[in-house]
Structure formats: structure tokens, C-alpha cells
N, C-alpha and C. Protein backbone atom coordinates (compact mmCIF):
# COMPACT_ATOMS: atom_id res chain seq x y z
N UNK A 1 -18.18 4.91 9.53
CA UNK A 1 -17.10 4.06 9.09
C UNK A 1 -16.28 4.77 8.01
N UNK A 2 -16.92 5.47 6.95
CA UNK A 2 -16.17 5.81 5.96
C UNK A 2 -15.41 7.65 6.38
N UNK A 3 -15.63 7.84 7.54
CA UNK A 3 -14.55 8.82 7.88
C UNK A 3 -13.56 8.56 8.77
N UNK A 4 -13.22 7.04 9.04
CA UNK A 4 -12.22 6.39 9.93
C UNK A 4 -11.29 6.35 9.13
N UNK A 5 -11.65 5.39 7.41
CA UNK A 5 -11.12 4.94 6.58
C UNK A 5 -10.08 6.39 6.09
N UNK A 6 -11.35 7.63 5.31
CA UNK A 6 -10.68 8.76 5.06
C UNK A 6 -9.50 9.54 6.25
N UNK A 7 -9.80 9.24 7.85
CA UNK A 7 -8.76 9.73 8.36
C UNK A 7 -7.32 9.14 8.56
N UNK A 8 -7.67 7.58 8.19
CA UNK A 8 -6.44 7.12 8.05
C UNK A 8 -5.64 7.15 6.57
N UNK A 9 -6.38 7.82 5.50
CA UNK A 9 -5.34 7.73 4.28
C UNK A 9 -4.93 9.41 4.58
N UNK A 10 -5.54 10.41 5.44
CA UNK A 10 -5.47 11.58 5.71
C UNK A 10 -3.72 11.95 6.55
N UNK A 11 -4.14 11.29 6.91
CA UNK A 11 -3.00 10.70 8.25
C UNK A 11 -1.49 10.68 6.97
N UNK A 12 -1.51 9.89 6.17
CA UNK A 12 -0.75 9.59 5.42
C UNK A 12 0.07 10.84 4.59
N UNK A 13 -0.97 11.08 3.74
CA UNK A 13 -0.75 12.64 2.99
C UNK A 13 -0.31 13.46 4.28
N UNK A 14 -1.06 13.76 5.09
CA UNK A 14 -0.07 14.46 6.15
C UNK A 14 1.80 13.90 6.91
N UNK A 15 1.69 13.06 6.30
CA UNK A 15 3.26 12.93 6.77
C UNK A 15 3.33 11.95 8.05
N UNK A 16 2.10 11.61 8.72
CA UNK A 16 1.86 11.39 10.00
C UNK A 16 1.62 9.79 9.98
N UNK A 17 2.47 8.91 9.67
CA UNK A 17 2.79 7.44 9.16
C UNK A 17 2.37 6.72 10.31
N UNK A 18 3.04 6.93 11.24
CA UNK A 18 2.60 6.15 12.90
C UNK A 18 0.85 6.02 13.39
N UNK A 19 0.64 7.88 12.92
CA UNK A 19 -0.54 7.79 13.54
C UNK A 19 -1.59 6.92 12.32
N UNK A 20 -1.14 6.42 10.84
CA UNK A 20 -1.86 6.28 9.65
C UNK A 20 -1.99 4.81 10.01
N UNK A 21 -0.98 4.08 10.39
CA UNK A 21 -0.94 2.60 10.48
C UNK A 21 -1.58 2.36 11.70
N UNK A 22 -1.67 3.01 12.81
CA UNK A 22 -2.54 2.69 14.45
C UNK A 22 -4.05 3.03 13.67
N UNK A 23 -4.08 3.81 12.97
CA UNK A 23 -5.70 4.18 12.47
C UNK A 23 -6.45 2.88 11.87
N UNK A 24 -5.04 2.70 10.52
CA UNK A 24 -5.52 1.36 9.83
C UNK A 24 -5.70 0.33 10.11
N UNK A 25 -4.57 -0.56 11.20
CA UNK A 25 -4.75 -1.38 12.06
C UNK A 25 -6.01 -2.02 12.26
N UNK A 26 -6.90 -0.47 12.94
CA UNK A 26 -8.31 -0.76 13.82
C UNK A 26 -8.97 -0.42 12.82
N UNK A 27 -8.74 -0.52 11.59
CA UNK A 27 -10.35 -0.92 10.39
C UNK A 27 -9.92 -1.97 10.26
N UNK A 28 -11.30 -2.86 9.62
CA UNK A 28 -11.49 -3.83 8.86
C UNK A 28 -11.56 -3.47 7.60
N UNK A 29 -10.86 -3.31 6.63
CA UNK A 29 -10.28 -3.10 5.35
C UNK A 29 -11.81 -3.40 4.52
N UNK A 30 -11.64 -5.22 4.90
CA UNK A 30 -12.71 -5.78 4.09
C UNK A 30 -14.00 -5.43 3.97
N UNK A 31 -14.84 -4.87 5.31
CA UNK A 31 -15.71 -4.39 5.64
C UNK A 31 -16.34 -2.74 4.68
N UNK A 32 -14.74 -2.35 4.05
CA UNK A 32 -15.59 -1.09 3.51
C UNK A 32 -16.22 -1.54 1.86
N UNK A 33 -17.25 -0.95 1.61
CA UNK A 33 -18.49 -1.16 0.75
C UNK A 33 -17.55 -1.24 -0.80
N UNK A 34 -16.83 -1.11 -1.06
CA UNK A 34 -16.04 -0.58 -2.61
C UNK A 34 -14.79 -1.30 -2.22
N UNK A 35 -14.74 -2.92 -3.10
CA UNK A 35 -13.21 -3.00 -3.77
C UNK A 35 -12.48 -2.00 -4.15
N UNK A 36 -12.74 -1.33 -4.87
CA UNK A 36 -11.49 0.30 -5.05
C UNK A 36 -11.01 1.14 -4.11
N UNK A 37 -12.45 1.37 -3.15
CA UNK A 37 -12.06 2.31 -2.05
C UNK A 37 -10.98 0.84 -1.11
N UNK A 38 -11.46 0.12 -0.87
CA UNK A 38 -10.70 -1.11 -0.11
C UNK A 38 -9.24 -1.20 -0.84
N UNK A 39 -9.08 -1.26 -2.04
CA UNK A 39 -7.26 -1.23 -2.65
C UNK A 39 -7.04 0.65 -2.58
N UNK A 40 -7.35 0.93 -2.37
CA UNK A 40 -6.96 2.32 -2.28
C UNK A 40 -6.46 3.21 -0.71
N UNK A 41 -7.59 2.36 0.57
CA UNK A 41 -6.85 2.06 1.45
C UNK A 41 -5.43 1.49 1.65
N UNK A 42 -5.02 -0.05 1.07
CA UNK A 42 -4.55 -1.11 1.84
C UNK A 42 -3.41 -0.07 0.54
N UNK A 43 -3.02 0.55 -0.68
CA UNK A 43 -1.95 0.99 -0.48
C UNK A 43 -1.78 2.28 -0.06
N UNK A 44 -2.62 3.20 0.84
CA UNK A 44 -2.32 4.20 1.92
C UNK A 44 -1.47 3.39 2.79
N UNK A 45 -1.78 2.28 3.56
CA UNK A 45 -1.63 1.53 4.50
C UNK A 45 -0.15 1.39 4.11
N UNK A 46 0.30 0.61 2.78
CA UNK A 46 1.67 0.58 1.85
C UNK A 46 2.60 1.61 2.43
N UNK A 47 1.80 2.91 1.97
CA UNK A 47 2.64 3.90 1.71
C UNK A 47 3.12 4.44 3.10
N UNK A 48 2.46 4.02 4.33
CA UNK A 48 2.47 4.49 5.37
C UNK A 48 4.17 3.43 5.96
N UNK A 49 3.94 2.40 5.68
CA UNK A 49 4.76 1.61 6.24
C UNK A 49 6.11 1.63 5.82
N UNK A 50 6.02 2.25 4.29
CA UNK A 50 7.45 2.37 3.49
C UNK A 50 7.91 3.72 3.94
N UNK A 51 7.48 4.88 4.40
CA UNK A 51 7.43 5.80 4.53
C UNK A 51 8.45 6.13 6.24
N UNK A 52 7.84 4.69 6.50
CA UNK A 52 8.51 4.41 8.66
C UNK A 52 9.77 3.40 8.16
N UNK A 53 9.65 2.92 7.06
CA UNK A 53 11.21 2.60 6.43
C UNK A 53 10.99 0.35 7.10
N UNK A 54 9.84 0.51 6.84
CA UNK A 54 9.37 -0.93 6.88
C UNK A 54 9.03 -1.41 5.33
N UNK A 55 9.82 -1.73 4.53
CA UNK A 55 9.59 -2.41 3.32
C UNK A 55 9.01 -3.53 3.51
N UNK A 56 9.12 -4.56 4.26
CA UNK A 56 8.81 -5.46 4.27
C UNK A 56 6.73 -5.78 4.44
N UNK A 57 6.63 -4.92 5.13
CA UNK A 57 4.95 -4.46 5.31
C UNK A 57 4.72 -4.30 4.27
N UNK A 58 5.15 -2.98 3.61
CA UNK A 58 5.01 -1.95 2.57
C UNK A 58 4.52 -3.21 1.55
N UNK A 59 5.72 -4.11 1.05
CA UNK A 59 5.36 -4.81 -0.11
C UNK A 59 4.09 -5.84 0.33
N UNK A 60 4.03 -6.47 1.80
CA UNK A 60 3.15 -7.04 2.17
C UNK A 60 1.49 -6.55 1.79
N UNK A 61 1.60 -5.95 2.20
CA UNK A 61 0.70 -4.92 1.77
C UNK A 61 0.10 -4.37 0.52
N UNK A 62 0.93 -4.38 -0.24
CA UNK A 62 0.70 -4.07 -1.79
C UNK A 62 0.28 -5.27 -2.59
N UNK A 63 0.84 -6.60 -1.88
CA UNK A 63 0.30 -8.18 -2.45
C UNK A 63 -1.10 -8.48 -1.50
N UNK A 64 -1.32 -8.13 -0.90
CA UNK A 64 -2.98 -7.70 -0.63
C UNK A 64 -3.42 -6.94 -0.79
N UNK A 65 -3.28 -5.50 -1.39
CA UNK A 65 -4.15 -5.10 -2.58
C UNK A 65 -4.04 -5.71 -4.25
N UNK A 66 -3.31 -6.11 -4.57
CA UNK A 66 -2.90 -7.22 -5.55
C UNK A 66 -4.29 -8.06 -5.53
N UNK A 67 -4.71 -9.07 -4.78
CA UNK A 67 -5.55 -9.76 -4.39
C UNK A 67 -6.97 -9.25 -4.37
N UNK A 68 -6.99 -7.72 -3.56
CA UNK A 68 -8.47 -7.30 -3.82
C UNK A 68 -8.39 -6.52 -4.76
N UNK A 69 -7.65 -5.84 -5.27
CA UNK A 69 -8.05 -5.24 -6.70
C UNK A 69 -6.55 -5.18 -7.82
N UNK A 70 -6.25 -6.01 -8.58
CA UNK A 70 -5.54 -6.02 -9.34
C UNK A 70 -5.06 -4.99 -10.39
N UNK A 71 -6.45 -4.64 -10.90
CA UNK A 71 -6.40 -3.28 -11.24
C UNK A 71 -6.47 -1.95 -11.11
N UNK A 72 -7.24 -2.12 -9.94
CA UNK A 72 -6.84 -0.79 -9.10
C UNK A 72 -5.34 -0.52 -8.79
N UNK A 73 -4.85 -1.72 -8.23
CA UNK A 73 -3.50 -1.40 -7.98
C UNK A 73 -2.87 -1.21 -8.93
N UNK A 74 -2.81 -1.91 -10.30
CA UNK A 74 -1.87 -1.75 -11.38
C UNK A 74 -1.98 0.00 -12.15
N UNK A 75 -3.13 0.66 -11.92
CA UNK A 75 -3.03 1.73 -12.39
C UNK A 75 -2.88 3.23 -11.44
N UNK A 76 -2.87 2.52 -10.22
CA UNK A 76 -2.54 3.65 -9.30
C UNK A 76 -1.39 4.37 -9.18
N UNK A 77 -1.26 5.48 -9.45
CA UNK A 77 -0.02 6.14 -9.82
C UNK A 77 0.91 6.54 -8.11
N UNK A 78 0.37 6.43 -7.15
CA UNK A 78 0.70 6.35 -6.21
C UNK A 78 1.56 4.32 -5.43
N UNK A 79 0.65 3.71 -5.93
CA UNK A 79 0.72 2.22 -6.09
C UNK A 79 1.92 1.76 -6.98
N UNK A 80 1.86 2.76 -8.03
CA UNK A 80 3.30 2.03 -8.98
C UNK A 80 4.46 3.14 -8.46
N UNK A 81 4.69 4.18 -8.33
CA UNK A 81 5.76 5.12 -7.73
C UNK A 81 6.18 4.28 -6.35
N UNK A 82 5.16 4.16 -5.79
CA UNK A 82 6.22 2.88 -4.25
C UNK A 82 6.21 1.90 -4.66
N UNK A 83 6.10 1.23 -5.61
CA UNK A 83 6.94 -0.31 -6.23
C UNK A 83 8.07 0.28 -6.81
N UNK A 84 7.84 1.15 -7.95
CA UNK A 84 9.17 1.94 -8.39
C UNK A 84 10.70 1.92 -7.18
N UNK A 85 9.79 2.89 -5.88
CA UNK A 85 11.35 3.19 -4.96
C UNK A 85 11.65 1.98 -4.18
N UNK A 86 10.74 1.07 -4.14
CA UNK A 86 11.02 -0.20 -3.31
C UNK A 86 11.87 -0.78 -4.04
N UNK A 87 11.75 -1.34 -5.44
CA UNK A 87 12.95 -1.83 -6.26
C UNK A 87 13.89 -1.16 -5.75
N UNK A 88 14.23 0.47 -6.10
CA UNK A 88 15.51 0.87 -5.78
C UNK A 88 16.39 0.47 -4.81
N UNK A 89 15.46 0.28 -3.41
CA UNK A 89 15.75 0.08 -2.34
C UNK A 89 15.98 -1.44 -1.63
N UNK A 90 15.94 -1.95 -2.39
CA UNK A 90 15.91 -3.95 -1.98
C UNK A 90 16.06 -3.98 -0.78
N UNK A 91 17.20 -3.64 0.25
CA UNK A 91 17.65 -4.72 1.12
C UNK A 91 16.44 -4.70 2.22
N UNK A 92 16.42 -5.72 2.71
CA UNK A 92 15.30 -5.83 3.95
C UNK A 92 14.22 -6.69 3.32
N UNK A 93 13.71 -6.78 2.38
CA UNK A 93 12.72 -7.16 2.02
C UNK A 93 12.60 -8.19 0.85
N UNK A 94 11.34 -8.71 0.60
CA UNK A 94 11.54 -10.44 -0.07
C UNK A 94 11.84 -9.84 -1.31
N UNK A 95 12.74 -10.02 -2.01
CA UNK A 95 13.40 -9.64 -3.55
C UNK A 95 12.49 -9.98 -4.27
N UNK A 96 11.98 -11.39 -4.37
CA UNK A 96 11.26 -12.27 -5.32
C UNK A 96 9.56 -11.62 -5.28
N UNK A 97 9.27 -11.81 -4.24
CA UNK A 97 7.67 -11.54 -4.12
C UNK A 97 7.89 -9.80 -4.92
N UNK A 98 8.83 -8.13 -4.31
CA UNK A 98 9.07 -7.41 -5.03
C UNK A 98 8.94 -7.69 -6.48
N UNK A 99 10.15 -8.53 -7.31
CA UNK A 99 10.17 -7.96 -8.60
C UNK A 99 8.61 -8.93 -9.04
N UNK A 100 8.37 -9.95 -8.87
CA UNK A 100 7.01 -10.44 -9.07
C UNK A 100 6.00 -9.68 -9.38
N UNK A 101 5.94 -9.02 -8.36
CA UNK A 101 4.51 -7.57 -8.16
C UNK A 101 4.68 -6.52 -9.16
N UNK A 102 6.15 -5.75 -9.58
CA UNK A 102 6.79 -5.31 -10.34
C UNK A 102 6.13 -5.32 -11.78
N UNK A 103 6.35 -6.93 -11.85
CA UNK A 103 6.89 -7.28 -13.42
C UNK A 103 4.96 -7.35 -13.66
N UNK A 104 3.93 -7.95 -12.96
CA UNK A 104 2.90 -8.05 -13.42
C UNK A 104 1.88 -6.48 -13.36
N UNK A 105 2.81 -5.78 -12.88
CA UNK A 105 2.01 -4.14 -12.70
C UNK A 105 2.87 -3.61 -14.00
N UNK A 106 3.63 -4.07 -14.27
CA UNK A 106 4.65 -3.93 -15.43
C UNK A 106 5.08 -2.49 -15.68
N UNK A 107 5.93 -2.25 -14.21
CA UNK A 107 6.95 -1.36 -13.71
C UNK A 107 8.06 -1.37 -13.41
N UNK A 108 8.81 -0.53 -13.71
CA UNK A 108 10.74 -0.65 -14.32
C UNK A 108 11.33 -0.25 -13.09
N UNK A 109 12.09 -0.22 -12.72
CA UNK A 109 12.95 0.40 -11.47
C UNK A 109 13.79 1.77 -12.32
């Protein structure tokens, strides 16, 4: 299980977004052993979707790692840099739920 997980955040760092989200898809997120490793997935998963120019996932996504690890997400330097460019980028996606996530990770555009 835990080299499905690693090939789908692998997938990511490689540039390879399509193949990162068909990977992630087919895990069960919840199922892996570590809240951290689990928010550390679900914003690979983020980064994969903002990356195919789906904001709307992207932030989806980031408010369920929100949920399983609050602080994982708030200090992930990867986690706050794509809230960062998502602000920049608004259109397409829920404004409100954005600056929400934003303001409690307490990150500036």
C-alpha cells in the first residue's frame, strides 16, 4: 500500500498530473496508517489538479486536508505556495471557501 501512495505523490514531482490523479483516485486516502502521511497525500492530490488547471478540485482538496490535518496543512510549504497562486488566480473557483482556507492558514496573496 505505501508504495501506491509514494507513486502517486511521485507522479506529481515528476510533472505527470494525469497519471498522479488516476493513481490517487484508486487509493483510499483514509486507509493510510499516518494523518500526516494522509494530508500530505490529499495536497499531492491538490497540487496535481491545480497543476491540469482544475482549481476548483485543487481547493476541494486542500479543505479535505484542512479536515484531516489542520496542521499539517497549515505548515506545509508546498500546501501554502498553492493557496498563495490560487488566490492569484480566482476565476473558476469558490472565492469564499479560497480566501477562508487562506485567512485560517494565515496566507497573503
Amino acid at each position: 500500500m505505501n508504495v501506491a501512495f509514494y507513486g502517486a505523490g511521485l507522479e506529481v514531482e515528476l510533472g505527470r498530473t494525469r497519471r498522479a490523479i488516476d493513481r490517487a483516485e484508486a487509493l483510499d486516502v483514509g486507509a493510510m496508517p499516518c494523518v500526516e502521511r494522509q494530508t500530505r497525500m490529499l495536497i499531492d492530490i491538490a497540487r496535481a489538479y491545480a497543476e491540469r488547471g482544475d482549481r476548483t478540485a485543487a481547493v476541494a482538496v486542500l479543505l479535505k486536508a484542512e479536515t484531516t490535518s489542520r496542521e499539517e496543512l497549515t505548515y506545509s510549504l508546498y500546501a501554502r505556495e498553492l493557496v498563495r497562486v490560487l488566490l492569484r488566480r480566482q476565476r473558476g473557483i469558490n472565492h469564499d471557501d479560497l480566501v477562508s482556507l487562506a485567512g485560517r492558514m494565515a496566507v497573503a496573496a
